[in-house]
C-alpha atoms as a PDB file:
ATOM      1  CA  UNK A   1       0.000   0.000   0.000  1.00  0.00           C
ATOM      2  CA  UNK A   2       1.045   3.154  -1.108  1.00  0.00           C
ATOM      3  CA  UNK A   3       2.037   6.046   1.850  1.00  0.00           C
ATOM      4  CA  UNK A   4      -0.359   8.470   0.145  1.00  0.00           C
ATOM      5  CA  UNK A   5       0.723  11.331   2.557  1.00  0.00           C
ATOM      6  CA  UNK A   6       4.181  10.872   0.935  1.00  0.00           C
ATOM      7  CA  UNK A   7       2.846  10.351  -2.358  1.00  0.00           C
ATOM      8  CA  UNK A   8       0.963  14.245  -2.493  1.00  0.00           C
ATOM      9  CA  UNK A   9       3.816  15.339  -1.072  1.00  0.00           C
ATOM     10  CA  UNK A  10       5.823  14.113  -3.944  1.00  0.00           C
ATOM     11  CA  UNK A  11       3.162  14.921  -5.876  1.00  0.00           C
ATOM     12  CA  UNK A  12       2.695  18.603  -5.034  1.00  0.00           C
ATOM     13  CA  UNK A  13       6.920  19.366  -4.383  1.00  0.00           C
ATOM     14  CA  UNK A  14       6.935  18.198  -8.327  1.00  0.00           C
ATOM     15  CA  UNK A  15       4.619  21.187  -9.121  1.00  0.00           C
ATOM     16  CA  UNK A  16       6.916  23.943  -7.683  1.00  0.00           C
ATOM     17  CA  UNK A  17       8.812  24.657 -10.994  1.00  0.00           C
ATOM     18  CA  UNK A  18       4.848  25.511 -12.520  1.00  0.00           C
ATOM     19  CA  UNK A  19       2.799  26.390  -9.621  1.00  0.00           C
ATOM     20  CA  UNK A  20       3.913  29.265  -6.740  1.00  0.00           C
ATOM     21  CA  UNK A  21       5.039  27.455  -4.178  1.00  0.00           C
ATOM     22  CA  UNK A  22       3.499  29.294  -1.479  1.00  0.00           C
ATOM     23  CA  UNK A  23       0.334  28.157  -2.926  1.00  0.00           C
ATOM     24  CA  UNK A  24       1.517  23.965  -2.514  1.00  0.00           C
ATOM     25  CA  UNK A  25       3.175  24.778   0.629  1.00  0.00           C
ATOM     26  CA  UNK A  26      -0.428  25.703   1.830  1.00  0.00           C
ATOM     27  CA  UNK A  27      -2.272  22.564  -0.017  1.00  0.00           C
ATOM     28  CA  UNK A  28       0.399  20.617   1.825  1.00  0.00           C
ATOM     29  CA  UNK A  29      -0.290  22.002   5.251  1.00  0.00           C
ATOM     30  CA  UNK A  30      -3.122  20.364   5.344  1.00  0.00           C
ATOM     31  CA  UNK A  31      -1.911  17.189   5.759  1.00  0.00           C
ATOM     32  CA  UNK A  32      -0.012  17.979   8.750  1.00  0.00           C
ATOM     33  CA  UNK A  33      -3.539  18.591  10.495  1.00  0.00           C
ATOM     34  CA  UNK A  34      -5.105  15.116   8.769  1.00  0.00           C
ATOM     35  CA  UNK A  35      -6.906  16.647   6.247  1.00  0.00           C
ATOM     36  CA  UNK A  36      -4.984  14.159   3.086  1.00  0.00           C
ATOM     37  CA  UNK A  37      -8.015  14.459   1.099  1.00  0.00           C
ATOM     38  CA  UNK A  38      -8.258  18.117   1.457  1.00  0.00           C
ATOM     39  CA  UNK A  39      -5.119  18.860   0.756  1.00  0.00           C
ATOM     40  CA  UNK A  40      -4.807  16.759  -2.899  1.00  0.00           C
ATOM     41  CA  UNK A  41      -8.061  18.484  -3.775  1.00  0.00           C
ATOM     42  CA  UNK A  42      -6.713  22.163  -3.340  1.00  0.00           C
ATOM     43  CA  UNK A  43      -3.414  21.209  -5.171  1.00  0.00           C
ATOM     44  CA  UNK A  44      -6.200  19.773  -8.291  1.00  0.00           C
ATOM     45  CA  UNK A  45      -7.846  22.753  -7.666  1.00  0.00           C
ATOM     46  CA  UNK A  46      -5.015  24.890  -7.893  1.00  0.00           C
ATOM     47  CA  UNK A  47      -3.592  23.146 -11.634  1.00  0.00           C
ATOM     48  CA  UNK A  48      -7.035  23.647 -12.813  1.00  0.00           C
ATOM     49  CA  UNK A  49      -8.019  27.595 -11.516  1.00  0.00           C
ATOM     50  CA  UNK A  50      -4.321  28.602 -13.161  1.00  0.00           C
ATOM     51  CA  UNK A  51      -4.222  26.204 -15.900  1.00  0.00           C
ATOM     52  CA  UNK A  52      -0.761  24.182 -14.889  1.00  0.00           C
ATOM     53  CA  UNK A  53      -0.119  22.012 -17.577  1.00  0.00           C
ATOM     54  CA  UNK A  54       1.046  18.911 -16.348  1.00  0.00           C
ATOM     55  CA  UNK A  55       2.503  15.122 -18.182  1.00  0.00           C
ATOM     56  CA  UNK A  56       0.421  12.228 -18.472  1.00  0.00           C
ATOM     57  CA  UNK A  57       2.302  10.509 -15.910  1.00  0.00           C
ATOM     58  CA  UNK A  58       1.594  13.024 -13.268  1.00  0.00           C
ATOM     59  CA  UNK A  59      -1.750  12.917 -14.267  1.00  0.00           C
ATOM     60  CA  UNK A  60      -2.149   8.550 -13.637  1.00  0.00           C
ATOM     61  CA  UNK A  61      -0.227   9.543 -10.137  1.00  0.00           C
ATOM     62  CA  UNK A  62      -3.003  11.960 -10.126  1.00  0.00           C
ATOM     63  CA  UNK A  63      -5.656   8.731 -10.595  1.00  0.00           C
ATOM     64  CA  UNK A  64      -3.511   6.330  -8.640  1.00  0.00           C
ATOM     65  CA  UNK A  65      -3.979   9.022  -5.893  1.00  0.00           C
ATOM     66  CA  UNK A  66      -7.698   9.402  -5.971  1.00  0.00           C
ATOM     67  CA  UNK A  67      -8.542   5.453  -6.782  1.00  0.00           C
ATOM     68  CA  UNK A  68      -6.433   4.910  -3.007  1.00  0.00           C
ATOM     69  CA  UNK A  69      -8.353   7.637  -1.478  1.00  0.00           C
ATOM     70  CA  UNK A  70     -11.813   5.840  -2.993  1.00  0.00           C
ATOM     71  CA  UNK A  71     -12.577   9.071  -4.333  1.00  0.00           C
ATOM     72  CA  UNK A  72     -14.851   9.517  -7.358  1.00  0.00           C
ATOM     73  CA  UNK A  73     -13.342  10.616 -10.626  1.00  0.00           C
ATOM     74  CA  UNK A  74     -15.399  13.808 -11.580  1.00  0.00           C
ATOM     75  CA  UNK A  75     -14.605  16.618 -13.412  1.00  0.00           C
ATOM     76  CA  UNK A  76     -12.635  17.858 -10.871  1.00  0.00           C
ATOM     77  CA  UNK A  77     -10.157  15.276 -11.596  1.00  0.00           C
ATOM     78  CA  UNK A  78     -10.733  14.673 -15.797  1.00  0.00           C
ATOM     79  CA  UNK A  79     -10.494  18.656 -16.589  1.00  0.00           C
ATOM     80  CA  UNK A  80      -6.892  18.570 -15.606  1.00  0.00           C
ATOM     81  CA  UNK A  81      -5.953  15.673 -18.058  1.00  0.00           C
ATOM     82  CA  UNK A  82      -3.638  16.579 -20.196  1.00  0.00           C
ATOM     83  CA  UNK A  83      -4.843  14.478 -22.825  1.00  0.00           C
ATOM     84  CA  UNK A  84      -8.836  15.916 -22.911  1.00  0.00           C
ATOM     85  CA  UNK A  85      -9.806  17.080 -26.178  1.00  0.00           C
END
């Protein structure tokens, strides 16, 4: 089983080059007060509301990430695949 707080993490430190990273610092805080779920939502939140363009690959982590947190994959999650037509 995957540590999925160290897997946003990862996730969200890979953004910094794209994304200011005052903005994933904050996403990330919220994992230091249990809130995992919260805190990958903001950071998809965050690539969609200032159009980050991210690989494919981040975007399976992206579905690996919300199939382990048994979330639903809405549009929250398909608007920011890079692939969408």
């Amino acid at each position: 089983m995957m540590d999925i707080d160290k897997e946003i993490i990862k996730f969200g430190e890979g953004l910094k080059d794209r994304l200011d990273p005052s903005l994933i610092d904050f996403a990330l805080d919220y994992i230091s007060h249990s809130e995992v779920i919260l805190a990958f939502e903001t950071l998809c939140d965050y690539i969609a509301d200032y159009e980050i363009k991210i690989r494919k690959d981040e975007y399976q982590k992206i579905i690996d990430i919300v199939n382990n947190l048994g979330l639903e994959i809405d549009s929250r999650y398909t608007y920011i695949n890079p692939e969408k037509v």
